[in-house]
N, C-alpha and C. Protein backbone atom coordinates (compact mmCIF):
# COMPACT_ATOMS: atom_id res chain seq x y z
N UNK A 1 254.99 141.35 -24.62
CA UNK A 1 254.50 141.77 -25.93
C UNK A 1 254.63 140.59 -26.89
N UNK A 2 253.19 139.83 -27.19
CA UNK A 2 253.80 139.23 -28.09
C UNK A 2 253.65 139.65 -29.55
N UNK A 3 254.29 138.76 -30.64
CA UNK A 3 254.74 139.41 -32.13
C UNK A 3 254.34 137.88 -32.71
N UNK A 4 253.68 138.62 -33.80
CA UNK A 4 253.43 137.99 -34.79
C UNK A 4 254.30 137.95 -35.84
N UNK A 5 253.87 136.70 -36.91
CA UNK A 5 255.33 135.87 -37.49
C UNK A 5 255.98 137.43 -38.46
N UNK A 6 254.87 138.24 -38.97
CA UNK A 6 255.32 139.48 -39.65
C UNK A 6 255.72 140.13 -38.96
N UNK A 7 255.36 140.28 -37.40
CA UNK A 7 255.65 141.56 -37.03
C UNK A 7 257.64 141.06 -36.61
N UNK A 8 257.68 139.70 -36.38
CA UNK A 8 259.24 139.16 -36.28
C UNK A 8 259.96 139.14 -36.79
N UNK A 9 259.21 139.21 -38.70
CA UNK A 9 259.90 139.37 -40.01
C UNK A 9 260.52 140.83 -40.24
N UNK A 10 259.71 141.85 -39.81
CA UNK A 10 259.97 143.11 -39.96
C UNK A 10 260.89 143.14 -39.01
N UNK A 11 260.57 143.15 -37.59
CA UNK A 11 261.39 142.70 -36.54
C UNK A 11 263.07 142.67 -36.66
N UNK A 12 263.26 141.48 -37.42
CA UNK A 12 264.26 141.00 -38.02
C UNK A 12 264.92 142.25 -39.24
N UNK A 13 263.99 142.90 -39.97
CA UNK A 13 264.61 143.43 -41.24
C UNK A 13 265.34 144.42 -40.73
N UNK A 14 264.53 145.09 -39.99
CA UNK A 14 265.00 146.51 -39.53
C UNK A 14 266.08 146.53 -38.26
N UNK A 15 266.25 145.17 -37.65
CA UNK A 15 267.56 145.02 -37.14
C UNK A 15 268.73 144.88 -37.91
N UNK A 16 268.53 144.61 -38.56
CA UNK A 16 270.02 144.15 -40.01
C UNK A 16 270.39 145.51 -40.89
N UNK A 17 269.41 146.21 -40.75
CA UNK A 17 269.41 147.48 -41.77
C UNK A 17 269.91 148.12 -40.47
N UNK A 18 269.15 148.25 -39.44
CA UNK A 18 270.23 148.95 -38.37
C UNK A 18 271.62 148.66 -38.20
N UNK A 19 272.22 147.39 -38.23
CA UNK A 19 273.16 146.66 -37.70
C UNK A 19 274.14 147.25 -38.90
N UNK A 20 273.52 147.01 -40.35
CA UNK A 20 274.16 147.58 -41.93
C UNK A 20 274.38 148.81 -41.52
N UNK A 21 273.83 149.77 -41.20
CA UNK A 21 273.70 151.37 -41.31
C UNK A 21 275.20 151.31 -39.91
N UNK A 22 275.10 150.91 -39.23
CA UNK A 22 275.85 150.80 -37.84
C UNK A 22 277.30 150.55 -39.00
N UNK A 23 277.45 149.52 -39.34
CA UNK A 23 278.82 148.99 -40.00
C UNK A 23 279.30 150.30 -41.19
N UNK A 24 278.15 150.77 -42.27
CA UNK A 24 278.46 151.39 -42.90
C UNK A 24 279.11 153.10 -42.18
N UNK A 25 278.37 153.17 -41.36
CA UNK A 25 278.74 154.77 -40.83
C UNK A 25 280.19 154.64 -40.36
N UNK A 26 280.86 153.68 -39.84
CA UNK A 26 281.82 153.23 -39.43
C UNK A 26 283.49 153.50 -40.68
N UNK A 27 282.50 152.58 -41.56
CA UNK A 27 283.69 153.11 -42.75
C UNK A 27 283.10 154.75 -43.29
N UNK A 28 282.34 155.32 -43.55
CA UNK A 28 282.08 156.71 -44.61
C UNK A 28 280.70 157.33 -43.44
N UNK A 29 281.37 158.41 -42.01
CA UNK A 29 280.54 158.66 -41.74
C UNK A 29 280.01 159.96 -42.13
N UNK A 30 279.89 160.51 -43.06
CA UNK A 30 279.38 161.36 -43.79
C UNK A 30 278.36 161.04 -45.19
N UNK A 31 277.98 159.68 -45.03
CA UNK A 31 276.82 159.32 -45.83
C UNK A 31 275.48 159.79 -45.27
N UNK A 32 275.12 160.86 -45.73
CA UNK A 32 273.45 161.04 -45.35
C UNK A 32 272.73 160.02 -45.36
N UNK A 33 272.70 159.61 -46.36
CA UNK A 33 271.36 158.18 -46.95
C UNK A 33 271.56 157.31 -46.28
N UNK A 34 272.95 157.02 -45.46
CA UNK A 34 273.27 155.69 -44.72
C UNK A 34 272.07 156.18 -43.19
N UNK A 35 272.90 157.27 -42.71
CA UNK A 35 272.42 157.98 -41.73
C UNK A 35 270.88 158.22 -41.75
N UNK A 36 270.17 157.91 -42.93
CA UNK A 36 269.03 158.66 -43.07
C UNK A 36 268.55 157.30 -42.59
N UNK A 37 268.57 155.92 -43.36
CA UNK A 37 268.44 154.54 -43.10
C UNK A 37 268.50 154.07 -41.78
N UNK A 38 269.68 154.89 -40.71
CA UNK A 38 269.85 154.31 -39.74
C UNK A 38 268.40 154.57 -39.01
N UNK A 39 268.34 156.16 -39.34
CA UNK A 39 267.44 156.79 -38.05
C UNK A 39 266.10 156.23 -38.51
N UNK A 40 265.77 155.72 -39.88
CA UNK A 40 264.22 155.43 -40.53
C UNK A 40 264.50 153.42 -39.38
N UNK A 41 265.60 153.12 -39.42
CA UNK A 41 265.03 151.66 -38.62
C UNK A 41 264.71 151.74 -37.41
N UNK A 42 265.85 152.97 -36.94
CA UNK A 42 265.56 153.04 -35.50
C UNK A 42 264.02 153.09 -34.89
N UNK A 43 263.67 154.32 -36.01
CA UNK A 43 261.76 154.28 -35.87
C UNK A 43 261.04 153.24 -35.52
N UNK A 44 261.40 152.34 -36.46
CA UNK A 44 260.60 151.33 -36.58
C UNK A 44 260.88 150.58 -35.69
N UNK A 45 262.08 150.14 -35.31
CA UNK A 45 262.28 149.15 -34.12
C UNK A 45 261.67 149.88 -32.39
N UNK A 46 261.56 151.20 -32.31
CA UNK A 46 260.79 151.63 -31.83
C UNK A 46 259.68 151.08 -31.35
N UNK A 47 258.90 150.76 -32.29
CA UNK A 47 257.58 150.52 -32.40
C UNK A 47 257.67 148.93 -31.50
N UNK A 48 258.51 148.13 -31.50
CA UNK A 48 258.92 146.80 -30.90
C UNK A 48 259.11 146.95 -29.07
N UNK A 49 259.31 148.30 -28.77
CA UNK A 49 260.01 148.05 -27.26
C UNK A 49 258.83 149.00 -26.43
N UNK A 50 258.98 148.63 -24.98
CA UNK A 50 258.12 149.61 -24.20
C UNK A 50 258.51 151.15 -24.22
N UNK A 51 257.13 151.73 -23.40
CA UNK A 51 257.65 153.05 -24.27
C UNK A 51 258.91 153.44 -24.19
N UNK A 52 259.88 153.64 -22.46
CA UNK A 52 260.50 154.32 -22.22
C UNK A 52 261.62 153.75 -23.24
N UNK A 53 261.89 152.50 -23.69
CA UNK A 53 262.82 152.28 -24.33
C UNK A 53 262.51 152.82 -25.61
N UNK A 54 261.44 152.88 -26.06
CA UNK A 54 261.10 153.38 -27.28
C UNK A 54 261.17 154.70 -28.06
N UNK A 55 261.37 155.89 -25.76
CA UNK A 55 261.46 157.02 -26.85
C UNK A 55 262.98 157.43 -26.74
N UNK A 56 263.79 156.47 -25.62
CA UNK A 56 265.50 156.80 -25.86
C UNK A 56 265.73 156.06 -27.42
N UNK A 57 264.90 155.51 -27.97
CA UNK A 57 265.57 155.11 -29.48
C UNK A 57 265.10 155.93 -30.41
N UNK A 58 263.98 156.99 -30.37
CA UNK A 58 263.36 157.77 -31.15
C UNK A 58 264.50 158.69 -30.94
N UNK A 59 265.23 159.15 -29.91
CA UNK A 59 265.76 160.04 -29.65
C UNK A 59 267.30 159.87 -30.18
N UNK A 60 267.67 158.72 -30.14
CA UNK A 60 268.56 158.16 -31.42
C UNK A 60 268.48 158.03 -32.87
N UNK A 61 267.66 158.11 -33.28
CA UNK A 61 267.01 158.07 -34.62
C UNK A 61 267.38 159.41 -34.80
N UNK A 62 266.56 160.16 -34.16
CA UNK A 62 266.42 162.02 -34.42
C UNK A 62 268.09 162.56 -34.52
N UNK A 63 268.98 162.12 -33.45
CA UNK A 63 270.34 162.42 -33.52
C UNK A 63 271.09 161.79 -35.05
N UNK A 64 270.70 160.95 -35.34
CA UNK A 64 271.00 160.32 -36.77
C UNK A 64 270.44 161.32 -37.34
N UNK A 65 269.65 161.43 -37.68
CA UNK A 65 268.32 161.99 -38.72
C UNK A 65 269.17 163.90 -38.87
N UNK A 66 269.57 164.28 -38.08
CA UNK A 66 270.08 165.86 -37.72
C UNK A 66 271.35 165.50 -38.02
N UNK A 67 272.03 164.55 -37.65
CA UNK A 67 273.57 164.65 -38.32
C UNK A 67 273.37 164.23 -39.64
N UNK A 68 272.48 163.34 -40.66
CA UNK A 68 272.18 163.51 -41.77
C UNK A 68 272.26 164.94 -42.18
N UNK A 69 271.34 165.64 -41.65
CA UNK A 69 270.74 166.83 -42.27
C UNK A 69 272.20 167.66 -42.46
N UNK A 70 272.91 167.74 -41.00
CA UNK A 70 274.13 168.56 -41.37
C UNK A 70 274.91 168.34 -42.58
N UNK A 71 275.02 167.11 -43.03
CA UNK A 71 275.83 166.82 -44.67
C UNK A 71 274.67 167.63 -45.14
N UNK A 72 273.31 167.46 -45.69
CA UNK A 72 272.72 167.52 -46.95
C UNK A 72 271.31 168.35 -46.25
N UNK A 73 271.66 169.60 -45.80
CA UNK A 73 270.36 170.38 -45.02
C UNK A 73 269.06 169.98 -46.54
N UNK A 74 269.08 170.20 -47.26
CA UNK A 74 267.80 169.86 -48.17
C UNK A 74 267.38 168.60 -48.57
N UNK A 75 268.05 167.09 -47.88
CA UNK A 75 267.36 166.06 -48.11
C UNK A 75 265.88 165.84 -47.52
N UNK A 76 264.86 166.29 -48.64
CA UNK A 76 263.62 165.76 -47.98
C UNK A 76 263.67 164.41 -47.35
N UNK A 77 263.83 163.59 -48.21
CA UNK A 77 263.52 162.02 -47.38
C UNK A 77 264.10 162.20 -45.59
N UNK A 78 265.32 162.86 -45.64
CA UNK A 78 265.88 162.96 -44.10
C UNK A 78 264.76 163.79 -43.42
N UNK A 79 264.24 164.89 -43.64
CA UNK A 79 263.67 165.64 -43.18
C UNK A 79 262.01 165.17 -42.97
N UNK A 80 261.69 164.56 -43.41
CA UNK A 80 260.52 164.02 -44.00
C UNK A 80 260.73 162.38 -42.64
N UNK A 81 261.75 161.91 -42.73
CA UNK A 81 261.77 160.94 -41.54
C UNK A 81 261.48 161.66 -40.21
N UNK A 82 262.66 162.75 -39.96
CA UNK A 82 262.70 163.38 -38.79
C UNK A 82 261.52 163.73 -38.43
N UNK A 83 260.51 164.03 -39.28
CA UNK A 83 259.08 164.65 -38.88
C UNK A 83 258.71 163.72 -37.53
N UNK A 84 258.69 162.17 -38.80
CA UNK A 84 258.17 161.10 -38.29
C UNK A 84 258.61 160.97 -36.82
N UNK A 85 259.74 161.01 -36.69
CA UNK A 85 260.46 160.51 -35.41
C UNK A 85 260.48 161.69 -33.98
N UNK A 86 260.02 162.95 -34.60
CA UNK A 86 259.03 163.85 -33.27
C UNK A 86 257.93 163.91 -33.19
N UNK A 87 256.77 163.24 -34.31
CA UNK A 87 255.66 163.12 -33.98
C UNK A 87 255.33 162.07 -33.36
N UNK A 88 256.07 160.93 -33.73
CA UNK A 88 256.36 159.11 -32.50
C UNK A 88 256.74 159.93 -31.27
N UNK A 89 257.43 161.20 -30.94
CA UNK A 89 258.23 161.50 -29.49
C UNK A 89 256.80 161.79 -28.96
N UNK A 90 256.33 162.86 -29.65
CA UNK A 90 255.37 164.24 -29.10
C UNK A 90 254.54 162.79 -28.80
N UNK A 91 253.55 161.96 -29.22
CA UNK A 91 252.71 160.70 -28.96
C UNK A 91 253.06 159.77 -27.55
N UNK A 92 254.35 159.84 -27.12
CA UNK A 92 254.73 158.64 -26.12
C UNK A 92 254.94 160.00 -24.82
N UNK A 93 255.24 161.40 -25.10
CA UNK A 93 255.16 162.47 -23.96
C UNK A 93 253.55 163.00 -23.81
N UNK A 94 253.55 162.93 -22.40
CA UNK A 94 252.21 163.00 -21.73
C UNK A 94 251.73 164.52 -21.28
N UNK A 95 252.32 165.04 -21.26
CA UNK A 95 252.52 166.12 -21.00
C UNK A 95 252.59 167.33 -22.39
N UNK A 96 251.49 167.70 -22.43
CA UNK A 96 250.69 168.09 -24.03
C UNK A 96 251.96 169.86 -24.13
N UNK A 97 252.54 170.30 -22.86
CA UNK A 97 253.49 171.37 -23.26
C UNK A 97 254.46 171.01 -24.27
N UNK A 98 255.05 169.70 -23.37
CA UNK A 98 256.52 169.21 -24.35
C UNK A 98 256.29 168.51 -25.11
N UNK A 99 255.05 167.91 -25.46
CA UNK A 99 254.88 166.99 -26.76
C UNK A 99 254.63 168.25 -27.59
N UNK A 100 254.04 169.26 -27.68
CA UNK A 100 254.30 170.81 -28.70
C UNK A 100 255.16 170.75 -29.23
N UNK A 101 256.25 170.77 -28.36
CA UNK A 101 257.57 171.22 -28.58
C UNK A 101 257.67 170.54 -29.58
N UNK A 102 257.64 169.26 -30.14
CA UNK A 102 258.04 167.94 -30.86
C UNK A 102 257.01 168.07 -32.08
N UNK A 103 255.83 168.35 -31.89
CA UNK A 103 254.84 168.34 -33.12
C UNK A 103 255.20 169.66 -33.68
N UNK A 104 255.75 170.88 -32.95
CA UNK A 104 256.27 172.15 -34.05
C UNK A 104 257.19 171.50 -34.61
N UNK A 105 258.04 171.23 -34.01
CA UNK A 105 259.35 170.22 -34.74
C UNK A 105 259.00 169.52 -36.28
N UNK A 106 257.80 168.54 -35.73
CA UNK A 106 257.91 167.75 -36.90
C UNK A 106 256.95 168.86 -37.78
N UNK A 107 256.23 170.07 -37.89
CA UNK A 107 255.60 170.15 -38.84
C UNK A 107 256.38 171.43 -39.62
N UNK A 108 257.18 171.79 -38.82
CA UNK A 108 258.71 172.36 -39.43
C UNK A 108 259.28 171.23 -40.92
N UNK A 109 259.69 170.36 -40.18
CA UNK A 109 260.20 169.21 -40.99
C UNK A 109 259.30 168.78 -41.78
N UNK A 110 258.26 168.61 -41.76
CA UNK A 110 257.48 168.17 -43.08
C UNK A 110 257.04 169.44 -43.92
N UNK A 111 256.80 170.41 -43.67
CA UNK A 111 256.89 171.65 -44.16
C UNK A 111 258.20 171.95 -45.37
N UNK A 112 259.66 171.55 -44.71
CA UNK A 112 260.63 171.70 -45.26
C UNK A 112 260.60 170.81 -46.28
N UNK A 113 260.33 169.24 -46.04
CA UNK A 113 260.41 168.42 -47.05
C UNK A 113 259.21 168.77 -48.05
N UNK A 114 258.07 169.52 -48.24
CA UNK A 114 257.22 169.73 -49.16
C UNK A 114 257.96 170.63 -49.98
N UNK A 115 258.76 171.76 -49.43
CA UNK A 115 258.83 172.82 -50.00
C UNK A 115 260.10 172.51 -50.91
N UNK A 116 260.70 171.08 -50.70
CA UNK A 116 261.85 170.73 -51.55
C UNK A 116 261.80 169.66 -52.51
N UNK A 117 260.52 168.98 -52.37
CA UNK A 117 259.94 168.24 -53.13
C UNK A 117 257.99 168.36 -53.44
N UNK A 118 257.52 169.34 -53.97
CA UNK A 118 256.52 170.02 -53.58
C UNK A 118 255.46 169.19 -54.19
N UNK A 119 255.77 168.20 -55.04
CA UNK A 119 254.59 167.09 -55.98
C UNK A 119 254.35 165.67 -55.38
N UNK A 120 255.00 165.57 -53.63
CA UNK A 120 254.87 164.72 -53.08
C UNK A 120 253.79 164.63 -52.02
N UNK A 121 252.72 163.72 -52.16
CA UNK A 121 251.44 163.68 -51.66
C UNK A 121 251.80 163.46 -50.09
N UNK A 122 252.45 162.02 -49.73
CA UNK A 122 253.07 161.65 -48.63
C UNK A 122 253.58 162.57 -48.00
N UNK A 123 254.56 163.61 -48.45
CA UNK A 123 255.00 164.70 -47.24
C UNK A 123 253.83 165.91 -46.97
N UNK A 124 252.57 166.18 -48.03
CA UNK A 124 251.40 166.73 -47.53
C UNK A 124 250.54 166.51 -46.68
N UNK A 125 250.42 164.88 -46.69
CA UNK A 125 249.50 164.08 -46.08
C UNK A 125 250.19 164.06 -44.24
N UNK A 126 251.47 163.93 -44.68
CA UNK A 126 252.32 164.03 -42.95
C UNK A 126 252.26 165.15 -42.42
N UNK A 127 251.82 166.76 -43.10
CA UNK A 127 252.05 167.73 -42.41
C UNK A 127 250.18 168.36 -41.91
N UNK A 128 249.73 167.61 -42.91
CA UNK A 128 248.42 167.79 -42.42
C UNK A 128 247.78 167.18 -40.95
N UNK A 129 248.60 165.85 -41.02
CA UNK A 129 247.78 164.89 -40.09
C UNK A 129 249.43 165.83 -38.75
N UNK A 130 250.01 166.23 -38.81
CA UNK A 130 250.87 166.82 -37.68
C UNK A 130 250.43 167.96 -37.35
N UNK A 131 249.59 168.85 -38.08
CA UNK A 131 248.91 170.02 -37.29
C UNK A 131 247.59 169.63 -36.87
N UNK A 132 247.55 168.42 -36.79
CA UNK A 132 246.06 167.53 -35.87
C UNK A 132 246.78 167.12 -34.80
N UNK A 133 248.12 167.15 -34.44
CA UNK A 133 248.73 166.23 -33.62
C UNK A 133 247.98 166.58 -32.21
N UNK A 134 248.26 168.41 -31.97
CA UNK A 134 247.88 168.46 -30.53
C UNK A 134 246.54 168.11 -30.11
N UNK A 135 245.66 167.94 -31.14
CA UNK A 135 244.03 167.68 -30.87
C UNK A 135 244.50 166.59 -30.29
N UNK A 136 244.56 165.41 -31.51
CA UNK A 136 245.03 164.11 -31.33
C UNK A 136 245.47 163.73 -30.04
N UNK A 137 246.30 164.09 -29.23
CA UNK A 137 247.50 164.32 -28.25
C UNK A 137 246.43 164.39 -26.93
N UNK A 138 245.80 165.30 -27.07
CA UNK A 138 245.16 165.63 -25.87
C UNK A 138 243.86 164.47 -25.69
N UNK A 139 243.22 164.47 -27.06
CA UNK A 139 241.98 163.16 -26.89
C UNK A 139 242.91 161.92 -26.21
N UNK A 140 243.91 161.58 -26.71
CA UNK A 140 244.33 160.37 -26.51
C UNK A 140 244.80 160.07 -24.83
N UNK A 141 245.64 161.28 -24.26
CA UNK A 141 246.01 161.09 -22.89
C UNK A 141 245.07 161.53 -21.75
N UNK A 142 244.17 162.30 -22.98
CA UNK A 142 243.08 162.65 -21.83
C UNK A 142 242.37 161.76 -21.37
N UNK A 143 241.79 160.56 -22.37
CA UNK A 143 240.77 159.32 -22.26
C UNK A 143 241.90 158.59 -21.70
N UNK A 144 242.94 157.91 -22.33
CA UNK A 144 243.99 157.17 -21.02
C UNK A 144 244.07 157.31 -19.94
N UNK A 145 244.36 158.99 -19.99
CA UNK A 145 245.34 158.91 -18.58
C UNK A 145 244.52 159.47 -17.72
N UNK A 146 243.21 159.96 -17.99
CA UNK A 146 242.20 160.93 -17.43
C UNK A 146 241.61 159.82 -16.64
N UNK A 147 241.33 158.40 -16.33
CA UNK A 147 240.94 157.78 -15.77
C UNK A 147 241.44 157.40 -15.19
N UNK A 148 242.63 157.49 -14.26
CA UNK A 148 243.62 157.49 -13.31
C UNK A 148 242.85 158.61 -12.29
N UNK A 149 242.31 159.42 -12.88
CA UNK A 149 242.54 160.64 -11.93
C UNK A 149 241.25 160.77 -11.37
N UNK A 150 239.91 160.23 -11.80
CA UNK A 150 238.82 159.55 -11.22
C UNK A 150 238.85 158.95 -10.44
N UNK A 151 239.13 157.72 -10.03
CA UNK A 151 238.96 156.87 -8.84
C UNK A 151 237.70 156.39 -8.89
N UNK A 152 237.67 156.25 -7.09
CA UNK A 152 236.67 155.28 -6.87
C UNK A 152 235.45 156.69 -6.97
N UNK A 153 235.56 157.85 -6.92
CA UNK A 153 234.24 158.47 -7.32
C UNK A 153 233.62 158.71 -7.92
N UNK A 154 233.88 158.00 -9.24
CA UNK A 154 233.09 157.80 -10.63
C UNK A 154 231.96 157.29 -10.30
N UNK A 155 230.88 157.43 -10.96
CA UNK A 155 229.89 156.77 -11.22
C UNK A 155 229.47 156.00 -12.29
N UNK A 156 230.57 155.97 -13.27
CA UNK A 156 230.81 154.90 -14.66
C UNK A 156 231.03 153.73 -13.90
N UNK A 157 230.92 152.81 -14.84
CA UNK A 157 231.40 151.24 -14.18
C UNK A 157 232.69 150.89 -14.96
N UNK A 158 233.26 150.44 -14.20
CA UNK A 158 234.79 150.13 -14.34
C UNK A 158 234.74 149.42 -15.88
N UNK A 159 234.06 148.60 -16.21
CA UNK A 159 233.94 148.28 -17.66
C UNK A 159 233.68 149.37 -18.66
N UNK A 160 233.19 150.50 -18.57
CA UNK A 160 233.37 151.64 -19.37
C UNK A 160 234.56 152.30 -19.48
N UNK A 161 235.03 152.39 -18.06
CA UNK A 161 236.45 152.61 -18.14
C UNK A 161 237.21 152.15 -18.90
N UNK A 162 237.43 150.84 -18.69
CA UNK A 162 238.04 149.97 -19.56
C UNK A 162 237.92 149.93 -20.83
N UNK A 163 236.87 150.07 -21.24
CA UNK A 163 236.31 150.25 -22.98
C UNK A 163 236.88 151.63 -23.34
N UNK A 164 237.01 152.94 -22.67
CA UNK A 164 237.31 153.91 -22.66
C UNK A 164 238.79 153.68 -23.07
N UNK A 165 239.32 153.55 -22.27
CA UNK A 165 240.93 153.29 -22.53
C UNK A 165 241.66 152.13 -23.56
N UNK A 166 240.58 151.28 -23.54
CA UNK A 166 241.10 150.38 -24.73
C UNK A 166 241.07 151.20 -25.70
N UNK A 167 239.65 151.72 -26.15
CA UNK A 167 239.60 152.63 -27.37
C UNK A 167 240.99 154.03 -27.92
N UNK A 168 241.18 154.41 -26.26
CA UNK A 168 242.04 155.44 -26.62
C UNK A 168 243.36 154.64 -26.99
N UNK A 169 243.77 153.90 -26.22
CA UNK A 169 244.86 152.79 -26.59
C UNK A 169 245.12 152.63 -27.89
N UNK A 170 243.86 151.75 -28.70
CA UNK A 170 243.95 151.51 -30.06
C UNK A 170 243.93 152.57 -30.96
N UNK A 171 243.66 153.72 -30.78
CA UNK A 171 244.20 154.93 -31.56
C UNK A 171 245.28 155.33 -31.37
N UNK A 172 245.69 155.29 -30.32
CA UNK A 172 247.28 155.68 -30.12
C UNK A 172 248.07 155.04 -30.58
N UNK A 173 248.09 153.47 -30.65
CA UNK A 173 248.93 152.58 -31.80
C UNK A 173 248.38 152.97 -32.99
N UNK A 174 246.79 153.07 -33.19
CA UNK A 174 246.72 153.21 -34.95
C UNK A 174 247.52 154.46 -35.50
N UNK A 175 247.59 155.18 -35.06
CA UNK A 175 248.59 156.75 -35.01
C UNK A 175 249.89 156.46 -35.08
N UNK A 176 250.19 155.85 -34.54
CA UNK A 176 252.14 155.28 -33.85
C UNK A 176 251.98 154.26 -35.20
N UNK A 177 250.91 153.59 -35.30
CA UNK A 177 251.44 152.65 -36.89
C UNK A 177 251.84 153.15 -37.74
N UNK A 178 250.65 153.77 -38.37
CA UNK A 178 250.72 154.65 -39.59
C UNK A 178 252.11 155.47 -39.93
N UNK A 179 252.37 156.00 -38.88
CA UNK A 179 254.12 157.03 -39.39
C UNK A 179 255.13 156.03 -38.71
N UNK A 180 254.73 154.89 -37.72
CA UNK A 180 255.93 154.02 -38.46
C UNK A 180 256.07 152.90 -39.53
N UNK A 181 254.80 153.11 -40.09
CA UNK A 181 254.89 152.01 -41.52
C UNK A 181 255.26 152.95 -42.36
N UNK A 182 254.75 154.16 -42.73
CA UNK A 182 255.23 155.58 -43.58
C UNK A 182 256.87 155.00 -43.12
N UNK A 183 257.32 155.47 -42.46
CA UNK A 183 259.47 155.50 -41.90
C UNK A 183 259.68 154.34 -42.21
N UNK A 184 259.24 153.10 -42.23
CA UNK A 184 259.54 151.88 -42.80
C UNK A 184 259.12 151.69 -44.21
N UNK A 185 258.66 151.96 -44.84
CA UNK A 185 258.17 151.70 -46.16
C UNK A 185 259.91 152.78 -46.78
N UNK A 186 260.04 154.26 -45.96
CA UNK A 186 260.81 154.88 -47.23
C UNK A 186 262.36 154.04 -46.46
N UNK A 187 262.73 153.59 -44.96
CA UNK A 187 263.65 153.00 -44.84
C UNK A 187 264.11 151.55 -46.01
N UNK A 188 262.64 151.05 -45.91
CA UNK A 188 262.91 149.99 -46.79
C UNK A 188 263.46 150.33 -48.59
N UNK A 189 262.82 151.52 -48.40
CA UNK A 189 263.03 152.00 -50.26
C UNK A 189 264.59 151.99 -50.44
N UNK A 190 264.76 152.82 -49.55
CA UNK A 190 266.31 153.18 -48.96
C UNK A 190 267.20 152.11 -49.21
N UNK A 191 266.85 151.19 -48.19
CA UNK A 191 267.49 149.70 -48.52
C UNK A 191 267.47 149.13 -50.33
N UNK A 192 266.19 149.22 -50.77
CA UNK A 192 266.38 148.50 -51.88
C UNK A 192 267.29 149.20 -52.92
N UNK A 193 267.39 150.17 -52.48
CA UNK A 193 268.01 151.18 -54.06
C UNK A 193 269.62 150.95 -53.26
N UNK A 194 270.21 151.06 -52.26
CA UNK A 194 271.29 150.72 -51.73
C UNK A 194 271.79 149.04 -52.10
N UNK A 195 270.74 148.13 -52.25
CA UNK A 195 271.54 146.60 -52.71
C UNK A 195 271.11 146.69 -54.32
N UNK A 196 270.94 147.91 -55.35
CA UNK A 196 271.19 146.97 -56.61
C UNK A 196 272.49 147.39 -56.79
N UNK A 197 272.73 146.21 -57.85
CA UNK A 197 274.27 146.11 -58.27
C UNK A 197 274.74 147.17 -59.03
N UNK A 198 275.84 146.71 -59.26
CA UNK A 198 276.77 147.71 -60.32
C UNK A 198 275.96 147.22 -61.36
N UNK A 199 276.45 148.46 -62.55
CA UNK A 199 275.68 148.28 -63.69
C UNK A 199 277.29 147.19 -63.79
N UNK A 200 277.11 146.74 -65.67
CA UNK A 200 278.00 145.40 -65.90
C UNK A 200 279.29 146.58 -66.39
N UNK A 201 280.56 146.08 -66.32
CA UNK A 201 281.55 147.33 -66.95
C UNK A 201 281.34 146.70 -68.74
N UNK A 202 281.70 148.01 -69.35
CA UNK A 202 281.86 147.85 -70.78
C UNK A 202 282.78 147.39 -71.42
């Protein structure tokens, strides 16, 4: 896989914010927001590894993301990640039963985060595009993985094939981008409001 100089930069950010979230839980592990941070990098670093490694770290994220929730059951932002991090699961499982399982999940969770912050476009926009998931889900592994199961008795030419699956390919990352730049954009928010300073004492 190679990475571009941004994608090394991000690369880089969201290891340190992991590595931070790792040190901080250590001293105060009952910080939601730390916890919420951990599981929003994990996402994203996600997005860096092959799948299988990608969905034992989604699946780390989500365990963060739920022990958040146990401190602070009504943090949207936590809940509002977690979406993210079963609709990345339900996307990398092939098998359109148990990826369900994961898209009820997340549209539970984005559901919850609307209903606790109800003037937020972003958690509408995530619960809309998650009750598209199973369409989504099925176009995508069907055109992938559906050409495995053809062979040599097709009568397409292997270059259609190929065009076929590239196409489904590049939707399946454009999908996997989008909610992990969404989990990185609010990880990063996360981060910035966590390094300003003390106000000055009086």
């Amino acid at each position: 896989m190679e990475f571009s100089q941004s994608d090394f930069d991000r690369l880089l950010l969201f290891e340190h914010a992991r590595k931070t979230a790792e040190a901080n839980y250590a001293a105060n592990p009952l910080d939601a927001d730390n916890l919420t941070k951990w599981g929003g990098a994990l996402i994203e670093l996600s997005g860096f590894q092959d799948p299988r490694e990608s969905k034992k770290m989604i699946e780390d994220a989500i365990s963060k993301l739920d022990e958040a929730l146990l401190i602070n059951p009504t943090k949207h932002d936590t809940l509002w990640c977690l979406g993210n991090a079963h609709t990345s699961y339900a996307f990398l499982t092939p098998d359109i039963t148990a990826a369900k399982v994961n898209i009820d999940k997340a549209c539970e969770c984005f559901q919850r985060a609307l209903d606790e912050d109800p003037d937020n476009e972003l958690y509408r926009k995530s619960l809309e595009i998650a009750e598209k998931a199973p369409e989504l889900h099925m176009d995508i592994h069907k055109n992938g993985l559906g050409q495995m199961t053809v062979g040599g008795a097709s009568s397409t030419s292997s270059r259609t094939k190929e065009s076929a699956k590239q196409k489904s390919s590049d939707l399946k990352y454009d999908i996997l981008g989008w909610i992990i730049l969404a989990a990185g954009i609010v990880a990063w928010v996360g981060m910035a409001k966590s390094q300003v300073p003390p106000p000055p004492p009086r």
